[in-house]
Protein backbone atom coordinates (compact mmCIF):
# COMPACT_ATOMS: atom_id res chain seq x y z
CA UNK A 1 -42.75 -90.00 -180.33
CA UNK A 2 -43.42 -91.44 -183.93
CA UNK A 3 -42.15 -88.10 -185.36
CA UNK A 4 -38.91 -86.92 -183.12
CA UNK A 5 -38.04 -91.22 -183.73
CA UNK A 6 -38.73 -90.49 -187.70
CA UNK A 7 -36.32 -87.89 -187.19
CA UNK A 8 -33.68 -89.76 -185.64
CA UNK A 9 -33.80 -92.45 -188.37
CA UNK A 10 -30.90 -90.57 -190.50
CA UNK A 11 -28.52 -90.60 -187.73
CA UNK A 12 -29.28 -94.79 -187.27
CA UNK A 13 -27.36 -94.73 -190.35
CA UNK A 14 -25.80 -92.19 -191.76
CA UNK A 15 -27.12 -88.79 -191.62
CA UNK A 16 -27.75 -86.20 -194.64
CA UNK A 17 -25.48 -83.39 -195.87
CA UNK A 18 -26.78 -80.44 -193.79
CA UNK A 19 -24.90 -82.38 -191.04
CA UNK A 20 -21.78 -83.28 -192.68
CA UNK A 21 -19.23 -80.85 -191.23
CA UNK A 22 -20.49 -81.20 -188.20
CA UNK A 23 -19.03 -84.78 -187.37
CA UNK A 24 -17.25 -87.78 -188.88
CA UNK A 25 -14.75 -90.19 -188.44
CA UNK A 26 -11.34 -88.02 -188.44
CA UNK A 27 -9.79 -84.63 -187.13
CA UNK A 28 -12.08 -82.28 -185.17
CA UNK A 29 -14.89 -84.40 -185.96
CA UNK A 30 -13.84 -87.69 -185.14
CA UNK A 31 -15.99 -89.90 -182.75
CA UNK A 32 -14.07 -88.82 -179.64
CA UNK A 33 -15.04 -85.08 -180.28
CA UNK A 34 -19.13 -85.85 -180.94
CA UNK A 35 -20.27 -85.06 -177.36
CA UNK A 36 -18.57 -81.51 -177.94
CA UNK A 37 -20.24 -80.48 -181.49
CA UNK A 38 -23.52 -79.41 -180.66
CA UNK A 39 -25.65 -80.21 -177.54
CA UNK A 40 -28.09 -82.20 -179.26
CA UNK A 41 -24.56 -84.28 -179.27
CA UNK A 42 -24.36 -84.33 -175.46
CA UNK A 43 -24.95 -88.15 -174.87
CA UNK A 44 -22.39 -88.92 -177.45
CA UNK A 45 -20.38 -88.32 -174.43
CA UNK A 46 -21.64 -88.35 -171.48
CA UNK A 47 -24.73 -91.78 -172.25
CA UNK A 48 -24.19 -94.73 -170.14
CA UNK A 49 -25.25 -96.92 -172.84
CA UNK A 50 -23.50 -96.17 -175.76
CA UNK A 51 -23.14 -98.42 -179.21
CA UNK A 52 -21.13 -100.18 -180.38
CA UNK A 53 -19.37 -102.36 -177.49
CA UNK A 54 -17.22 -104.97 -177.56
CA UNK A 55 -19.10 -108.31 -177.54
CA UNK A 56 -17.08 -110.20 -174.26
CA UNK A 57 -18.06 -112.19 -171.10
CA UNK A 58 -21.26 -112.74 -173.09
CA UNK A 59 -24.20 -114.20 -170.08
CA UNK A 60 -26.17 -117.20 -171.89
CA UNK A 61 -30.25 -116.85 -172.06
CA UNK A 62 -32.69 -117.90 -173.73
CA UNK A 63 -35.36 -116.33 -175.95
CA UNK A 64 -33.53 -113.18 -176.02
CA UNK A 65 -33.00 -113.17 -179.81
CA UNK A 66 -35.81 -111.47 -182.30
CA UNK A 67 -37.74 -113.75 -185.18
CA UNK A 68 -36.85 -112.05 -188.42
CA UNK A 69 -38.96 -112.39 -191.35
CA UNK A 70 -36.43 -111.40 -194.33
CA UNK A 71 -36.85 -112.49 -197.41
CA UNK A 72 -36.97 -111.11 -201.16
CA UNK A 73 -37.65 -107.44 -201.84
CA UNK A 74 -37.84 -104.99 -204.52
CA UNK A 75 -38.81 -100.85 -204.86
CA UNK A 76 -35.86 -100.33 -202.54
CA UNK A 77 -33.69 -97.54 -202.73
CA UNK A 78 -29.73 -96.25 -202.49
CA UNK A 79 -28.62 -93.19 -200.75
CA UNK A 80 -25.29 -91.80 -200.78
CA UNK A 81 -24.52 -89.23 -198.17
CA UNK A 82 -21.07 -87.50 -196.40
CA UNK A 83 -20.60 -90.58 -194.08
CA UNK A 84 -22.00 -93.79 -196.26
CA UNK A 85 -24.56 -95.14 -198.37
CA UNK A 86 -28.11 -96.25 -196.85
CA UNK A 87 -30.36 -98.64 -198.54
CA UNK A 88 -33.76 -97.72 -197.69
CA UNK A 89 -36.66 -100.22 -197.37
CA UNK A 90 -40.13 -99.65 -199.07
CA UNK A 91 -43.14 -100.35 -195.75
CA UNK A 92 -43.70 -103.53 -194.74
CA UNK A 93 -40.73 -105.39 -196.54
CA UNK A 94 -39.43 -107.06 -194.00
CA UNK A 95 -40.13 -107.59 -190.41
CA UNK A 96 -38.60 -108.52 -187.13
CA UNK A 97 -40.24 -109.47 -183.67
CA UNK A 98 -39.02 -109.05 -180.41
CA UNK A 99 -40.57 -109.30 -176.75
CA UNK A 100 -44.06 -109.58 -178.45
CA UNK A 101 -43.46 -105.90 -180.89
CA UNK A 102 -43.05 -105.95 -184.57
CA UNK A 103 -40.40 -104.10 -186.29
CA UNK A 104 -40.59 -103.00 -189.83
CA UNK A 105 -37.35 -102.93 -191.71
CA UNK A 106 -36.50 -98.79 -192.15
CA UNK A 107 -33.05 -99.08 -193.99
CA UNK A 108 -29.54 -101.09 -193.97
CA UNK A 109 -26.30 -99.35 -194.39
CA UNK A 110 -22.81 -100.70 -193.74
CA UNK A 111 -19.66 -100.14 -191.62
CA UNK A 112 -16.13 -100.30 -192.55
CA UNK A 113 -14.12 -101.37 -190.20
CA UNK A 114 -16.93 -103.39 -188.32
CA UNK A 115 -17.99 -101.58 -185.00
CA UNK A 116 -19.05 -103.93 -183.10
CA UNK A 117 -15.51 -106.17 -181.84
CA UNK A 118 -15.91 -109.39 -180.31
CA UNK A 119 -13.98 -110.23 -177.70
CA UNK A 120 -11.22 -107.52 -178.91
CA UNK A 121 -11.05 -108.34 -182.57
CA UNK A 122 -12.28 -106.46 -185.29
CA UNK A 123 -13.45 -107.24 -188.97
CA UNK A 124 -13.40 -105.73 -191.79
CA UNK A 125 -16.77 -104.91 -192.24
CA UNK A 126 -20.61 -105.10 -190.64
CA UNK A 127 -23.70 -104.19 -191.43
CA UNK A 128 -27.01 -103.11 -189.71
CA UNK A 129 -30.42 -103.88 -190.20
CA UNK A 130 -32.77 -100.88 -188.87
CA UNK A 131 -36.29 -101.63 -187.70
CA UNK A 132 -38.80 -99.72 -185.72
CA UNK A 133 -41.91 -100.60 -184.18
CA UNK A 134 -42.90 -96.46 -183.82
CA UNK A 135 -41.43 -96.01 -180.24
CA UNK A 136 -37.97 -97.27 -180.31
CA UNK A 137 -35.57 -99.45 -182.74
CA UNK A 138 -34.40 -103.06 -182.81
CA UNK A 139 -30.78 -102.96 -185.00
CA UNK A 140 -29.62 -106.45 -186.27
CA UNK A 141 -25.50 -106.58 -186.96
CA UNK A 142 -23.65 -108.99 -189.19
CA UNK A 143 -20.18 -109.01 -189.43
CA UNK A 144 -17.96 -110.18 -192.34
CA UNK A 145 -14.71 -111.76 -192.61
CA UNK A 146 -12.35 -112.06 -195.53
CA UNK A 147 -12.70 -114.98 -197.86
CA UNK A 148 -15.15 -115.45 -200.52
CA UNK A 149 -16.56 -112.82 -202.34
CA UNK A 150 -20.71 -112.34 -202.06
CA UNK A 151 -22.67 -111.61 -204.74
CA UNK A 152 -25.19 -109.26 -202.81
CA UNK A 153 -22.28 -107.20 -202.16
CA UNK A 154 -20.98 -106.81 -205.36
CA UNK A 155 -24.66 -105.89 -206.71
CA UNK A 156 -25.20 -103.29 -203.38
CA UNK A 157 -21.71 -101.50 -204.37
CA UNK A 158 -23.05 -100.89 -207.47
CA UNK A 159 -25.47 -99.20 -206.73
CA UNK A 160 -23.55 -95.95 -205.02
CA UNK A 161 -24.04 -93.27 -206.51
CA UNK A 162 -22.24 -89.68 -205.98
CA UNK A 163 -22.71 -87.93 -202.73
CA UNK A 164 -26.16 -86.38 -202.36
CA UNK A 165 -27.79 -89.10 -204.75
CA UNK A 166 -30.61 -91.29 -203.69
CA UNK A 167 -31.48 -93.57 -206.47
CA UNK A 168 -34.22 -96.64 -206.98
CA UNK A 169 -32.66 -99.94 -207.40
CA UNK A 170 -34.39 -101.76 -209.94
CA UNK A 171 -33.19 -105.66 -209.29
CA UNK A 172 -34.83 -107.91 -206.10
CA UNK A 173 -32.68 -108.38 -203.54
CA UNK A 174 -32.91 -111.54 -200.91
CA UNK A 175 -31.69 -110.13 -197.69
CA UNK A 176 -31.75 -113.70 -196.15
CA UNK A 177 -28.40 -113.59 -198.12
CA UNK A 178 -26.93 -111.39 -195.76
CA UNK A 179 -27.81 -113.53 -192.62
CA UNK A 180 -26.25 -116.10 -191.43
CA UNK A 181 -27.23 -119.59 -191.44
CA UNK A 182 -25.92 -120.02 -187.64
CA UNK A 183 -28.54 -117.26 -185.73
CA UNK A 184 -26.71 -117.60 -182.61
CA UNK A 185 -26.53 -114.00 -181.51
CA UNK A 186 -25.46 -110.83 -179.26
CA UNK A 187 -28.55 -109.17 -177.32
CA UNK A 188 -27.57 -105.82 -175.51
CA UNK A 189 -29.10 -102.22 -174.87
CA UNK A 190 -27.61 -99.66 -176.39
CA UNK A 191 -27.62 -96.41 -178.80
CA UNK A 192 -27.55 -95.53 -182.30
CA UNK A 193 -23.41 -95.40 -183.62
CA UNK A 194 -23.73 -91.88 -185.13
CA UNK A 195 -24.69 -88.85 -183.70
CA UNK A 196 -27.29 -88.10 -181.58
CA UNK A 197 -25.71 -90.90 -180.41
CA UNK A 198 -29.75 -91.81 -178.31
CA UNK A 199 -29.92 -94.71 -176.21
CA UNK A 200 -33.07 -95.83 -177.54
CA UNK A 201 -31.62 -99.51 -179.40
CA UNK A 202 -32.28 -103.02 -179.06
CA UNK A 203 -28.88 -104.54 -180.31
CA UNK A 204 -28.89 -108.12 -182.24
CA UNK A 205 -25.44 -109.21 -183.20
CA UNK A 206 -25.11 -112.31 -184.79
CA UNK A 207 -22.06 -114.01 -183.41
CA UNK A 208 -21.17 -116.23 -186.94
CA UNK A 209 -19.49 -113.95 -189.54
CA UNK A 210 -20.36 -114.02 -193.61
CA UNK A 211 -17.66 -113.71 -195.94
CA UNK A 212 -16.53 -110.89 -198.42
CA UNK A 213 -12.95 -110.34 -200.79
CA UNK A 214 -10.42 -107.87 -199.46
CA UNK A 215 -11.68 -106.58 -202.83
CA UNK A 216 -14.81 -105.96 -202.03
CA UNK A 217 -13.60 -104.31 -199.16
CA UNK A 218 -11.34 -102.25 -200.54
CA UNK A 219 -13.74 -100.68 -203.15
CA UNK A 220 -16.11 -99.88 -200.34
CA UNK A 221 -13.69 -97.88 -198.39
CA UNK A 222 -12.43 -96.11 -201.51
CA UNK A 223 -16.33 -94.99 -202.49
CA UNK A 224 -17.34 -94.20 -199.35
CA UNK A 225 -14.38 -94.00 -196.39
CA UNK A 226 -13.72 -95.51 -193.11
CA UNK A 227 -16.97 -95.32 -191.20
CA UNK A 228 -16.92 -97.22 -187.67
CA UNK A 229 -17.09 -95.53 -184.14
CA UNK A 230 -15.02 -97.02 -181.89
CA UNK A 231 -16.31 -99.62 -179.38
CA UNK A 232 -17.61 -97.61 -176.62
CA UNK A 233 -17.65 -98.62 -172.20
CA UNK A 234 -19.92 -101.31 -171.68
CA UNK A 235 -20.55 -99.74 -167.72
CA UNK A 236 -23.16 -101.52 -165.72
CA UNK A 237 -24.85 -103.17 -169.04
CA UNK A 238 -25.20 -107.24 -169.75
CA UNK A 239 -24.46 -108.89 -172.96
CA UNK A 240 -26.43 -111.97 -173.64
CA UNK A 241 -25.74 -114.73 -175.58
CA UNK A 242 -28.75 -116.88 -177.24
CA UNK A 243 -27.83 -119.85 -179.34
């Protein structure tokens, strides 16, 4: 299980260039198509429990929400592939725990528009923490609004390289800087947002936004392109909502 989840990890993301004709965000490829490119595809379309959702008619509970333990990091690296940019993690970075497992922090990678909508409204952007605890994965979401520009932002867009690169990052980073300071969040089960498309996630979405510029924005879509899947049917699934 450790391996075919290893395997996987690309897709949590963004996955590599041997893939990249096979599926994106547009034209033959586009999200609506991914259950037709290649069987390993299937769920894409036919999964019950498909990511990302639309974050509505939220149920309140308690607990529900994982402990992260974020905080300064360094040795961490930038990939830029056909459908992104993923910042990889070096082991034991960062950590989350939920329902008594701990997660280790794989990667982060970001979404433009955001994929997750909450109660029908988009943003501009999102990204997603990937952990793993070996048998399944544990994705954190934080959405951004327009406003102020952030600093971690403007020093993660610098370091994209061309397509096919993957290239150390030589400044610490704090990723507490892209969390909120209100954890009130989203818990739901659901799949990665890129093909395979498997239903083996344990969504966190924290429901208070950060802020970026329109500028910032706008020079992430024109380095790396419109990236979000559509929210997808939330069939016989709960959303919970743990302040």
């Amino acid at each position: 299980m450790k391996y075919m989840l290893a395997g996987l990890l690309g897709a949590a993301g963004t996955l590599g260039a041997a893939q990249a004709d096979e599926w994106g965000y547009e034209g033959a490829g586009a999200p609506e198509n991914w259950g037709q490119l290649a069987p390993e595809y299937a769920v894409c379309s036919a999964g019950t429990q498909q990511s990302p959702i639309d974050l509505t008619q939220a149920l309140p509970s308690d607990g529900v929400k994982p402990v992260l333990s974020f905080g300064e990091i360094s040795g961490f690296e930038a990939e830029r592939n056909a459908h992104g940019v993923t910042y990889h993690m070096p082991s034991g970075a960062a950590q989350l725990e939920l329902n008594g497992d701990t997660y280790d922090l794989l990667q982060f990678h970001f979404h433009a528009a955001s994929e997750h909508h909450v109660d029908g409204a988009s943003f501009p952007l999102e990204v997603h923490f990937v952990t793993s605890n070996g048998t399944g994965l544990a994705v954190v979401g934080v959405l951004f609004e327009t406003g102020a520009a952030n600093a971690t932002v403007d020093a993660l867009w610098s370091a994209i390289g061309e397509p096919g690169e993957r290239q150390s990052i030589d400044t610490s980073l704090d990723l507490t800087s892209l969390l909120p300071a209100d954890q009130t969040a989203y818990r739901y089960e659901g799949s990665l947002t890129t093909p395979p498309c498997s239903e083996i996630v344990s969504w966190t979405v924290f429901t208070s936004p950060l802020t970026v510029s329109q500028e910032q924005v706008d020079a992430f879509v024109s380095l790396v392109g419109e990236n979000a899947r559509p929210p997808q049917p939330l069939n016989r699934r709960y959303v919970l909502l743990d302040d």
